[in-house]
N, C-alpha and C. Protein backbone atom coordinates (compact mmCIF):
# COMPACT_ATOMS: atom_id res chain seq x y z
N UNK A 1 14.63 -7.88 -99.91
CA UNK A 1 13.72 -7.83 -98.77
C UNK A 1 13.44 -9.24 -98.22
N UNK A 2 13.01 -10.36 -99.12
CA UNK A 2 12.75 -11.78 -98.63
C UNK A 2 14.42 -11.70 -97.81
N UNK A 3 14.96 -11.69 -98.47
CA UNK A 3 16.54 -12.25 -97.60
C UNK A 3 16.43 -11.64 -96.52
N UNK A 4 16.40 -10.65 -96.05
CA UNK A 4 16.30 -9.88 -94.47
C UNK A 4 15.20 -10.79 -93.94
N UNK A 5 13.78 -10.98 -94.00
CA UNK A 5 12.76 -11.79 -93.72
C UNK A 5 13.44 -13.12 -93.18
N UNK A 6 13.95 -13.60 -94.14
CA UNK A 6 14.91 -14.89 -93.86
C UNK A 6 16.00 -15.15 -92.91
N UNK A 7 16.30 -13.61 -93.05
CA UNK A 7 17.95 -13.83 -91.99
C UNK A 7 17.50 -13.88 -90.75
N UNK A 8 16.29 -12.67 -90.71
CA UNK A 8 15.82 -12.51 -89.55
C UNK A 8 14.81 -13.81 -88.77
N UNK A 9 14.13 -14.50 -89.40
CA UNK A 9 13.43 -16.07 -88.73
C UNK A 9 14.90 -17.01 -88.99
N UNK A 10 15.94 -16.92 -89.77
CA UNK A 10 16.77 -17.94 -89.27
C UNK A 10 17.38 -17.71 -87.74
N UNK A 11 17.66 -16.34 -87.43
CA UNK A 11 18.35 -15.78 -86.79
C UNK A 11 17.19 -16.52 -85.24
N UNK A 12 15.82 -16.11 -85.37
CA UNK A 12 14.92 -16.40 -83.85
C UNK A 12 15.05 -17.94 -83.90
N UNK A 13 15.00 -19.01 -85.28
CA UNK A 13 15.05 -20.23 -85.11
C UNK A 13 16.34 -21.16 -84.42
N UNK A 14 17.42 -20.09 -84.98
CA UNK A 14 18.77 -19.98 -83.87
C UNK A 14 18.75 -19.87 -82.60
N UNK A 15 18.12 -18.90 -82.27
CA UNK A 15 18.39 -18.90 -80.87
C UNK A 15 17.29 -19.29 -79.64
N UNK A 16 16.02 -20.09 -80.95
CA UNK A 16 15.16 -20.99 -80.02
C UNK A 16 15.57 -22.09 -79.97
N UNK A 17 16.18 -22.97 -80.80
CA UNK A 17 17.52 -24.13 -80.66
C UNK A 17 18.67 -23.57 -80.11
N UNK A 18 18.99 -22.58 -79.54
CA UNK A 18 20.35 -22.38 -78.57
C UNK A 18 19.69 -22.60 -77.35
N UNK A 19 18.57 -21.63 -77.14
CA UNK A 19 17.54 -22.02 -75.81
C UNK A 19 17.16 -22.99 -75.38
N UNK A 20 16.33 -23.95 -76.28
CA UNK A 20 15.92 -25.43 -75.77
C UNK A 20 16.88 -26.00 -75.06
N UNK A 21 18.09 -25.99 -76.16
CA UNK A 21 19.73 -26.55 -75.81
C UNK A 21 20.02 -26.33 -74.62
N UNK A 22 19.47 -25.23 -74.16
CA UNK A 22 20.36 -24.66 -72.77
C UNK A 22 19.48 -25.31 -71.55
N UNK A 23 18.32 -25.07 -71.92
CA UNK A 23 17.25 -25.32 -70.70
C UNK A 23 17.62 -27.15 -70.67
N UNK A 24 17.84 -27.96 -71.65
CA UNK A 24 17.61 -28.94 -72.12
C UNK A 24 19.24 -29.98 -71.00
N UNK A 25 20.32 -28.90 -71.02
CA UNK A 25 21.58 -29.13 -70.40
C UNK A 25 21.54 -29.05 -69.14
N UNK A 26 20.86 -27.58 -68.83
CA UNK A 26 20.75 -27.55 -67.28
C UNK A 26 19.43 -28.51 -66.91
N UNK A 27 18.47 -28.85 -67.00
CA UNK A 27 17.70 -29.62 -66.78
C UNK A 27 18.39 -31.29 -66.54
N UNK A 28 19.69 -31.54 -67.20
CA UNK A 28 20.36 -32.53 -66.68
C UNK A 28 21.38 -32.30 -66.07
N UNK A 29 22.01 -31.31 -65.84
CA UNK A 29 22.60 -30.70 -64.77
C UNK A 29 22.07 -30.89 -63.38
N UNK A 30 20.94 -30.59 -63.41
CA UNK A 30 20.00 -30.43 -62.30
C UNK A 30 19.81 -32.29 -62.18
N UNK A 31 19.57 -32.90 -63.07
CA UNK A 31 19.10 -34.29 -62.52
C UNK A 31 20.40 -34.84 -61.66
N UNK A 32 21.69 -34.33 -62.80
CA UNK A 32 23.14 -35.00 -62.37
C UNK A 32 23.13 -34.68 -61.07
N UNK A 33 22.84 -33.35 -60.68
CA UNK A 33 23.43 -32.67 -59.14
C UNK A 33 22.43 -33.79 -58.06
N UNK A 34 21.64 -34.28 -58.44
CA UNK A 34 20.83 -35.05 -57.71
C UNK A 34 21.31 -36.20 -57.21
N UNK A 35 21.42 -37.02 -58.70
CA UNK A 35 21.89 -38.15 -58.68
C UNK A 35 23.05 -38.32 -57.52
N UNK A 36 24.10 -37.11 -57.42
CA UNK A 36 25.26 -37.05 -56.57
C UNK A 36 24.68 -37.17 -54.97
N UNK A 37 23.76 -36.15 -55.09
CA UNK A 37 23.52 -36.39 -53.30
C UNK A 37 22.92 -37.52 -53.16
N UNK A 38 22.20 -38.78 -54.24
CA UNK A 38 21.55 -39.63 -53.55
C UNK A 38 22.79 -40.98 -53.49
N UNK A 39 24.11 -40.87 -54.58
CA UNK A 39 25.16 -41.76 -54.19
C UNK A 39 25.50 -41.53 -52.68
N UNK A 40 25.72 -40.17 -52.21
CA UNK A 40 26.39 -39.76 -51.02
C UNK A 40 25.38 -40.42 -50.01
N UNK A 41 23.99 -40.05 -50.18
CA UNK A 41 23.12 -40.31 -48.92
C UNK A 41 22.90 -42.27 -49.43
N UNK A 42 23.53 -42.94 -50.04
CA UNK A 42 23.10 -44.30 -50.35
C UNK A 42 24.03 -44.56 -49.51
N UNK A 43 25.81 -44.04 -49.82
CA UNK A 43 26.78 -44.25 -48.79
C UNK A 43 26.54 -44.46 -47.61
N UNK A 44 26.20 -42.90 -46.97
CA UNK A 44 25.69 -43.08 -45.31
C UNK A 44 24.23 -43.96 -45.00
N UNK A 45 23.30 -44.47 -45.80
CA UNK A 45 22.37 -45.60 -45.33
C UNK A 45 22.98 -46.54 -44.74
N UNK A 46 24.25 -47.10 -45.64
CA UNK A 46 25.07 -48.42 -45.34
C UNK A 46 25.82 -47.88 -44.72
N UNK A 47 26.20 -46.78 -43.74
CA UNK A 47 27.15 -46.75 -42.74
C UNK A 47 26.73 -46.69 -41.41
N UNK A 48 25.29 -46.43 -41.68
CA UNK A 48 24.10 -46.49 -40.25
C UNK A 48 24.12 -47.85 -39.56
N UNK A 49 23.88 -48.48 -40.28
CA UNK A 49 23.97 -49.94 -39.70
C UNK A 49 24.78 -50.26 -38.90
N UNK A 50 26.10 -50.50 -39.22
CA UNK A 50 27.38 -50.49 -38.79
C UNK A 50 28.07 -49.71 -37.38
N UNK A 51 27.54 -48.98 -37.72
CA UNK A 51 27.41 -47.67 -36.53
C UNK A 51 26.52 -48.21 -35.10
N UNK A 52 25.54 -48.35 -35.77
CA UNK A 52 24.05 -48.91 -34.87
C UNK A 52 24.86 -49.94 -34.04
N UNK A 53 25.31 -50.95 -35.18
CA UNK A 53 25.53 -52.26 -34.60
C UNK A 53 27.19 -51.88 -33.43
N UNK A 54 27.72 -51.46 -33.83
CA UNK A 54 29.03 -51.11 -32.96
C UNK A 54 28.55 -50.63 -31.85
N UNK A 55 27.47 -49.27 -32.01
CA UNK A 55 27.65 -48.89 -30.63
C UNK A 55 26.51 -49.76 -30.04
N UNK A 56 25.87 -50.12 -30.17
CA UNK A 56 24.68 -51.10 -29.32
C UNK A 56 25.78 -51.80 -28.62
N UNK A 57 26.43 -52.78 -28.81
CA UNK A 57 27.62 -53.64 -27.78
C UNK A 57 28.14 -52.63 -26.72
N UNK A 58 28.02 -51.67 -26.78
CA UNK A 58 28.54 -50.65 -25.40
C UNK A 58 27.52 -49.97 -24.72
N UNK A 59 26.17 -49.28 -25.59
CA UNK A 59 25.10 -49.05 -25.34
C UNK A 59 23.88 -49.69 -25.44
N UNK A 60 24.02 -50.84 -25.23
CA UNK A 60 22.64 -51.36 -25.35
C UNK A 60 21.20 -50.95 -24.99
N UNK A 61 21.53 -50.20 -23.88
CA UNK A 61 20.28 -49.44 -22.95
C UNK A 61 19.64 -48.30 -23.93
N UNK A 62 20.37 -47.48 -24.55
CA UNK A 62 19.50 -46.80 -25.46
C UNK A 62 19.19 -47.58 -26.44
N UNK A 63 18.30 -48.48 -26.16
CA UNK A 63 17.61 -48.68 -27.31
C UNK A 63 16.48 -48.08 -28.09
N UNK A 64 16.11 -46.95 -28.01
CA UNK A 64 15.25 -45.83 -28.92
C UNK A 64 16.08 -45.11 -29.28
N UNK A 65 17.06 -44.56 -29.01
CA UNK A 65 18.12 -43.91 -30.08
C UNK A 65 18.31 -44.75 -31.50
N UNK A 66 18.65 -46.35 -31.22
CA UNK A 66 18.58 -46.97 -32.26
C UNK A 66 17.51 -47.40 -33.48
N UNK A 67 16.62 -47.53 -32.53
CA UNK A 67 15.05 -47.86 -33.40
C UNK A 67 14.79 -46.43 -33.70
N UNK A 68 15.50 -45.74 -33.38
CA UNK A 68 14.60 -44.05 -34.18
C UNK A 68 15.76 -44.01 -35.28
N UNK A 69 16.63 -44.02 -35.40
CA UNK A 69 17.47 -43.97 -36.32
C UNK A 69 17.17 -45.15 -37.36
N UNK A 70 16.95 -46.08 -37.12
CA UNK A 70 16.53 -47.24 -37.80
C UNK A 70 15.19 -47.08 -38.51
N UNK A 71 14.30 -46.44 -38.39
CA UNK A 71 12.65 -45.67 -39.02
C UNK A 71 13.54 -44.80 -39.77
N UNK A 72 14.28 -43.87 -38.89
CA UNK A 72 14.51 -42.18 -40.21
C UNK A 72 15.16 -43.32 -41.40
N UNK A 73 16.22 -43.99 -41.33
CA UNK A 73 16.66 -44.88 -42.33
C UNK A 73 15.83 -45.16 -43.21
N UNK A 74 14.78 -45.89 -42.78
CA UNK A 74 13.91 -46.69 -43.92
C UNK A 74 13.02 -45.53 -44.55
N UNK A 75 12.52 -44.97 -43.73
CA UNK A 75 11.78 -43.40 -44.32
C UNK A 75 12.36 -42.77 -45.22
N UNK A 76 13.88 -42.45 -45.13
CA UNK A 76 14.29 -41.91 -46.03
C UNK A 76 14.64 -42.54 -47.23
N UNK A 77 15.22 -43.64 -46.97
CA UNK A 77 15.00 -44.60 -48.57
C UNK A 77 13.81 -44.75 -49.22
N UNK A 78 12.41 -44.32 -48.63
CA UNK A 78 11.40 -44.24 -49.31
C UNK A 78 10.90 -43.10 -49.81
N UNK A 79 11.60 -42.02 -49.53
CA UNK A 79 11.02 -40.38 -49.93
C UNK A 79 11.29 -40.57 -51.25
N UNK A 80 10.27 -39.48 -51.42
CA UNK A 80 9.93 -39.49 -53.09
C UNK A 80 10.48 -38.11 -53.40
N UNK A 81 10.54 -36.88 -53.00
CA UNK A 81 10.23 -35.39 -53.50
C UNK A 81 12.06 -34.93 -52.62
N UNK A 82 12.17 -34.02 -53.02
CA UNK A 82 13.30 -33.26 -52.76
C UNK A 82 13.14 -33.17 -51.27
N UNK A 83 12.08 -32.25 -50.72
CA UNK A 83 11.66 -31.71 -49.53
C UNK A 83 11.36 -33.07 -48.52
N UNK A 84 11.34 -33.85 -49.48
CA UNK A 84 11.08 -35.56 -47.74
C UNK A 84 12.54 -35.52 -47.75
N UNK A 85 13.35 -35.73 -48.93
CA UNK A 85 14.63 -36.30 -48.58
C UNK A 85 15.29 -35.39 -47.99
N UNK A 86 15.39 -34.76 -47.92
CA UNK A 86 16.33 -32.86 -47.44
C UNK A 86 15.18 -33.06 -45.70
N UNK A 87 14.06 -33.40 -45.38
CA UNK A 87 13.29 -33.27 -43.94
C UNK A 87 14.08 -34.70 -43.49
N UNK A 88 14.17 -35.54 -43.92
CA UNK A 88 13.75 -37.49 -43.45
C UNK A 88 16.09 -36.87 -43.03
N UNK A 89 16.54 -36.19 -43.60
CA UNK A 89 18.05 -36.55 -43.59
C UNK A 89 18.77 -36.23 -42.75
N UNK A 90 18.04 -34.45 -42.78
CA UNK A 90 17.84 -33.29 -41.36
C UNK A 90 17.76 -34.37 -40.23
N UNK A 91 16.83 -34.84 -40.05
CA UNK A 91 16.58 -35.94 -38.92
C UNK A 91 17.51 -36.72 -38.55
N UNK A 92 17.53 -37.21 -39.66
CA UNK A 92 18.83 -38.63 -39.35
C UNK A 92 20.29 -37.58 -39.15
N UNK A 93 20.56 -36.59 -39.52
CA UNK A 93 21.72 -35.87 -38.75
C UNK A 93 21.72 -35.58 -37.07
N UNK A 94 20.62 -35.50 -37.07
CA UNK A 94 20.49 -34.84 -35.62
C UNK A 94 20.00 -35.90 -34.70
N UNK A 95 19.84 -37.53 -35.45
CA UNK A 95 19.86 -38.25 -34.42
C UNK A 95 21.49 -39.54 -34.49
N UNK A 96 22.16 -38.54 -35.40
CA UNK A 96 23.93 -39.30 -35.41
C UNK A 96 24.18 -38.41 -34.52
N UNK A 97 24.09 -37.27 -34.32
CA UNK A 97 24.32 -36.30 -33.35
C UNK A 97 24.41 -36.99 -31.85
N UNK A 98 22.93 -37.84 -31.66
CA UNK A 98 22.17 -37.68 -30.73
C UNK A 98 23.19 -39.35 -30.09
N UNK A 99 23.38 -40.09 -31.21
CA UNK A 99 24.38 -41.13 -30.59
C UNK A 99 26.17 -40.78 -30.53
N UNK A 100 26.46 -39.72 -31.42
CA UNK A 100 27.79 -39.47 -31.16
C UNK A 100 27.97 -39.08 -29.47
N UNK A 101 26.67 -38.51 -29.00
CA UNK A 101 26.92 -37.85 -27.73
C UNK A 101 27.02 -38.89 -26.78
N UNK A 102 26.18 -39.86 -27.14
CA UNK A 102 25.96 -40.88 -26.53
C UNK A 102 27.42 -41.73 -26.01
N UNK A 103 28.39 -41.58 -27.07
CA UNK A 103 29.31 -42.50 -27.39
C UNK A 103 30.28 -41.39 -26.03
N UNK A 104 30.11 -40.83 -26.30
CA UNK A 104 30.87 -39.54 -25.33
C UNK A 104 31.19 -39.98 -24.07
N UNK A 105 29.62 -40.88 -23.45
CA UNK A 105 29.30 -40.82 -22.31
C UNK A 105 30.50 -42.94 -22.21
N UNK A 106 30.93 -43.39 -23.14
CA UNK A 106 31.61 -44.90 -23.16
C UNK A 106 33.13 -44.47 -23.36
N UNK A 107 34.20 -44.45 -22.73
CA UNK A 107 35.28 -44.14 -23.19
C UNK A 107 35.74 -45.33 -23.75
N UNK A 108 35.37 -46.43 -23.73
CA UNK A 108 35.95 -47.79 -24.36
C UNK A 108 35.28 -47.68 -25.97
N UNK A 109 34.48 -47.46 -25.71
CA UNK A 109 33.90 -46.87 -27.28
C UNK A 109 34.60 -46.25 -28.64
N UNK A 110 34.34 -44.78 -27.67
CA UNK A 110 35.33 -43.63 -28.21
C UNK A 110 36.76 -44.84 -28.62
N UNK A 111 37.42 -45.18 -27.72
CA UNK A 111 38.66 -45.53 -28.32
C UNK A 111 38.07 -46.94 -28.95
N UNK A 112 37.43 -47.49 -29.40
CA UNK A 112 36.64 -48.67 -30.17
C UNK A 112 37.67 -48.12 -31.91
N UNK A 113 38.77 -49.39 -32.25
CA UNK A 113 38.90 -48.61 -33.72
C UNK A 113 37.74 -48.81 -34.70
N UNK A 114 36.32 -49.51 -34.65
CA UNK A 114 35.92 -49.79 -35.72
C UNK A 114 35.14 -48.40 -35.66
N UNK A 115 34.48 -48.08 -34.31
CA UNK A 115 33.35 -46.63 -33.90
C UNK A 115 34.46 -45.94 -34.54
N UNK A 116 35.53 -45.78 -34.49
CA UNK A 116 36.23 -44.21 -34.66
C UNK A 116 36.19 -44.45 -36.40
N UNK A 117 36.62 -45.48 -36.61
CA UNK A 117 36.62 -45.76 -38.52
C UNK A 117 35.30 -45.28 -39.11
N UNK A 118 34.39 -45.20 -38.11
CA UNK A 118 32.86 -45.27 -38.46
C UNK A 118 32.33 -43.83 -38.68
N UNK A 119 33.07 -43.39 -37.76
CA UNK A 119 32.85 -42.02 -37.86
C UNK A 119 33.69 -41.12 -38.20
N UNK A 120 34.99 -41.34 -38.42
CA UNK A 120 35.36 -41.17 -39.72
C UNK A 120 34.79 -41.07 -40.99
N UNK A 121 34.70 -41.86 -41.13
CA UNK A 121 33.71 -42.18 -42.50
C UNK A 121 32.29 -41.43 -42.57
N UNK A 122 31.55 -41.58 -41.57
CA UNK A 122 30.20 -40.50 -41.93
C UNK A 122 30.65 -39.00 -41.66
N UNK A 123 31.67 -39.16 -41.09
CA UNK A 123 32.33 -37.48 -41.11
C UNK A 123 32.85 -36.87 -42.58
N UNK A 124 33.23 -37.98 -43.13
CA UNK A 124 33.44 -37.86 -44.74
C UNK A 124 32.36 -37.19 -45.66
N UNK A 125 31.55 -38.65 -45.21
CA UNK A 125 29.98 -38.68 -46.19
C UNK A 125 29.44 -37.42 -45.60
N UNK A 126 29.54 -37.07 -44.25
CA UNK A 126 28.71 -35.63 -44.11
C UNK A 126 29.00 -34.15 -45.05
N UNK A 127 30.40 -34.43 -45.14
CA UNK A 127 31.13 -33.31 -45.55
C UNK A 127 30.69 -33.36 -47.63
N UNK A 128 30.82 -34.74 -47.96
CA UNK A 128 30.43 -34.76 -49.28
C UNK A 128 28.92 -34.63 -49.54
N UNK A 129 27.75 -34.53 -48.44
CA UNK A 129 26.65 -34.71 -48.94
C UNK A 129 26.31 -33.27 -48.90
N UNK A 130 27.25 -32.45 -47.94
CA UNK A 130 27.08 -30.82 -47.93
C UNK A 130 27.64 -30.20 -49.23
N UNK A 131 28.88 -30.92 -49.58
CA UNK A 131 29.22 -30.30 -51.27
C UNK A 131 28.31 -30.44 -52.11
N UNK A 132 27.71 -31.83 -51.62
CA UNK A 132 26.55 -32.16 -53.05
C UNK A 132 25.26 -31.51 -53.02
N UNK A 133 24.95 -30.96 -51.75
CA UNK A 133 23.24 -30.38 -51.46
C UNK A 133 23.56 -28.80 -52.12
N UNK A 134 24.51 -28.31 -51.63
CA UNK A 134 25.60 -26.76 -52.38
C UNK A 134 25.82 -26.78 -53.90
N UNK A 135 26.33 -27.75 -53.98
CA UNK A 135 26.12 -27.82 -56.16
C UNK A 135 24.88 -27.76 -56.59
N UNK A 136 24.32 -28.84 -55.96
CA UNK A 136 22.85 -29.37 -56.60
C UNK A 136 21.38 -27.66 -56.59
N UNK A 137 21.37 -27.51 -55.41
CA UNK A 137 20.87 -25.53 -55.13
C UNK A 137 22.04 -24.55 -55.96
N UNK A 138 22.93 -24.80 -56.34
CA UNK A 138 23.85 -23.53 -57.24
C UNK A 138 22.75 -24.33 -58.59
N UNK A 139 23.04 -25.42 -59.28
CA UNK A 139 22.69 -25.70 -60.23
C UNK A 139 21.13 -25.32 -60.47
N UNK A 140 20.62 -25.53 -59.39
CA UNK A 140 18.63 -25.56 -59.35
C UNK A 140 18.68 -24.02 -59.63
N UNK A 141 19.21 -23.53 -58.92
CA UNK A 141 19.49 -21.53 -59.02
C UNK A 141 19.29 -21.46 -60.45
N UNK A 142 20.54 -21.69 -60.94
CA UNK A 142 20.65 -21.09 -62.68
C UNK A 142 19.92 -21.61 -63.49
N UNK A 143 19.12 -23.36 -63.16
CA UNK A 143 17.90 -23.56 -64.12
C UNK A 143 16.98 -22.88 -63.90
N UNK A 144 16.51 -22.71 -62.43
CA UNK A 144 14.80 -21.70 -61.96
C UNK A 144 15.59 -20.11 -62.45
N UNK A 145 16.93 -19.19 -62.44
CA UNK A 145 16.72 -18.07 -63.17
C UNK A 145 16.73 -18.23 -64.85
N UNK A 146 17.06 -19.55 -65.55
CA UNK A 146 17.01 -19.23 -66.96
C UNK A 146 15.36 -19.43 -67.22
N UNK A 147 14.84 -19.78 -66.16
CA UNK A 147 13.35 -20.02 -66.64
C UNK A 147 12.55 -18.71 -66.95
N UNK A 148 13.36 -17.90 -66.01
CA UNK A 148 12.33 -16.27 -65.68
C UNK A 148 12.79 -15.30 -66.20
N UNK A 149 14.33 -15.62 -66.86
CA UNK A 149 14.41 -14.55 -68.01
C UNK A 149 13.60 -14.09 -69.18
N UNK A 150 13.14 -12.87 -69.26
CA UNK A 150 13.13 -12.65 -71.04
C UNK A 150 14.24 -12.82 -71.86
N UNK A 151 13.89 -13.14 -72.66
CA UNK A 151 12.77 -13.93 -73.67
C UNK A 151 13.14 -15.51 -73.81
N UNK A 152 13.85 -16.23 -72.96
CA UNK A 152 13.57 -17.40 -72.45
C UNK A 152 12.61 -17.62 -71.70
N UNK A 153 12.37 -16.78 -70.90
CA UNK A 153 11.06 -17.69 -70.42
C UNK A 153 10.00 -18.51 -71.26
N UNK A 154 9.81 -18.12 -72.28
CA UNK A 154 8.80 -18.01 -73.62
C UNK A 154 9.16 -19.50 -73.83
N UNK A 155 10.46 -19.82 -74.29
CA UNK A 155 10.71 -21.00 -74.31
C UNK A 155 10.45 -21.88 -73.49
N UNK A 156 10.44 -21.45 -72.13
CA UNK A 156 10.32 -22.52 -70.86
C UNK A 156 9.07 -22.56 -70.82
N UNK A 157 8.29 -21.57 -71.04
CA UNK A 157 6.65 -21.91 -70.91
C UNK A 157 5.98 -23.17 -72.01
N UNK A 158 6.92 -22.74 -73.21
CA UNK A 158 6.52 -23.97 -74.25
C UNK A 158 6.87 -25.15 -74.11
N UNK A 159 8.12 -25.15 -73.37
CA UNK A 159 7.97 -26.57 -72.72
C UNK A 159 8.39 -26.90 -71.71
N UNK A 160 7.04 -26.42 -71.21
CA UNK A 160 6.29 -26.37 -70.01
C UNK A 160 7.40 -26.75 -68.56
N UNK A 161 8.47 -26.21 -68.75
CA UNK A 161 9.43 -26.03 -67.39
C UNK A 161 9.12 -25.64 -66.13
N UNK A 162 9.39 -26.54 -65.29
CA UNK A 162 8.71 -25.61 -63.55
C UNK A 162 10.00 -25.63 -63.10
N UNK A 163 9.94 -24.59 -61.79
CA UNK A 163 10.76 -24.65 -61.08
C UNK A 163 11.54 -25.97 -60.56
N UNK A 164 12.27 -25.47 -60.15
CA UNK A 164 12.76 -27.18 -59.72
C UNK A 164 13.39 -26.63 -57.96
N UNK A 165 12.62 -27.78 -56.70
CA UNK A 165 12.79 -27.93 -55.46
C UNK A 165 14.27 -27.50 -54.98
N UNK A 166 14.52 -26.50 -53.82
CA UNK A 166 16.23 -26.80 -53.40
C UNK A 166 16.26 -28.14 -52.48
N UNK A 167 17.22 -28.04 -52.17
CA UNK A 167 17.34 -28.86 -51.04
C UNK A 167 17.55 -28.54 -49.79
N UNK A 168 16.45 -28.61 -48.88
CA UNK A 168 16.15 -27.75 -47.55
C UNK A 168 17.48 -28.42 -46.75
N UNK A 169 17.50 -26.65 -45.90
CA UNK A 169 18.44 -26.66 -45.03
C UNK A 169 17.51 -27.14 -43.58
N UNK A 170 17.93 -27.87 -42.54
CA UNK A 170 17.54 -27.84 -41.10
C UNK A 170 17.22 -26.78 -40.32
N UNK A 171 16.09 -26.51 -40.38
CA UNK A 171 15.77 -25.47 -39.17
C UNK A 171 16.69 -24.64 -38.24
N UNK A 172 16.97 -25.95 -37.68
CA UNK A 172 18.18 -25.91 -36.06
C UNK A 172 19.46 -25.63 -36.92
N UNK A 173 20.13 -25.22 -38.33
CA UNK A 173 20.73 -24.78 -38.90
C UNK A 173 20.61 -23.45 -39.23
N UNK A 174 19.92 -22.83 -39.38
CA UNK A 174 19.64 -21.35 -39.62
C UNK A 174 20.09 -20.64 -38.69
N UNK A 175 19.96 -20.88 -37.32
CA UNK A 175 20.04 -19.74 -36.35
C UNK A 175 21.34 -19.60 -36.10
N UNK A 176 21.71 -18.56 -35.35
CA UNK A 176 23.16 -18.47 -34.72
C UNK A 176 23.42 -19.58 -33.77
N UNK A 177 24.66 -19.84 -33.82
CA UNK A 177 25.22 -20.98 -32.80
C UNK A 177 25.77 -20.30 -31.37
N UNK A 178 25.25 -20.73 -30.60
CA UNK A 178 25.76 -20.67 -29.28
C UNK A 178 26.69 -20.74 -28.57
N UNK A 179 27.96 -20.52 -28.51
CA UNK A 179 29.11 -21.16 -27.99
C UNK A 179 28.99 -20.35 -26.52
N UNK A 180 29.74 -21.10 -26.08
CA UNK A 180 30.06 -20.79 -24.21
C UNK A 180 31.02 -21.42 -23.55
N UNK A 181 31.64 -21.02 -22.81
CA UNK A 181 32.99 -21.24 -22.31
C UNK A 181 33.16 -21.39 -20.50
């Protein structure tokens, strides 16, 4: 009888050290997936500049396109929480937007090789910071559902696990797109 007693608390002490283990992996899973989007978004900080500075020599006149892009910059190197950096980035997309169009309106520009290298390149970093915001929410997924399973949760309550933030999508991203011809 002790031996069953025994098998049976070795057996829960098992699989509350398989649990910790797990919560303990994805919980750096979740930091790793982070870490990735903030290499990607460190990339495009230092490609803003560059950008700024190229097209100002053709556009000089918008100068509030530049100084607004130049604030979302520094703003966003200062966010602290998931939800500033995912709001402050949203922004700064939609005001590269707001000078790509710009560039539209300079055909010496457009054919500029350093502008086209430039955007190249944040066309890159855009595309890798969307893989990384997509891993990082797959990963946050499977830590916030191992939290709310039975009989893990039990574990996550003991040490004391919260949800963990996605990384917000843009508003002006949600809706259907418009095309017209």
């Amino acid at each position: 009888m002790i031996w069953i007693i025994l098998g049976i608390v070795a057996v829960i002490v098992l699989w509350f050290i398989m649990t910790y283990n797990s919560f303990i992996n994805l919980k750096n899973r979740v930091e790793n997936a982070w870490a990735q989007i903030d290499v990607q978004l460190k990339r495009r900080y230092d490609l803003i500049p560059n950008l700024v500075n190229t097209v100002k020599g053709y556009a000089a006149h918008e100068k509030e396109i530049f100084e607004n892009l130049g604030e979302l910059r520094a703003k966003a190197m200062g966010a602290q929480s998931v939800k500033e950096v995912g709001d402050t980035n949203n922004q700064i997309t939609q005001a590269l937007k707001t000078i790509f169009a710009v560039a539209e309106n300079y055909p010496e520009l457009k054919a500029n090789e350093n502008f086209l290298k430039l955007q190249e390149e944040l066309t890159n970093t855009e595309n890798k910071i969307a893989f990384a915001r997509q891993f990082y929410n797959d990963i946050v997924m499977q830590y916030n559902a191992a939290q709310q399973r039975i009989p893990a949760s039990i574990v996550a309550n003991m040490m004391r696990l919260t949800p963990k933030e996605y990384y917000p999508v843009d508003e002006g991203e949600r809706g259907p797109i418009n095309v017209q011809f």
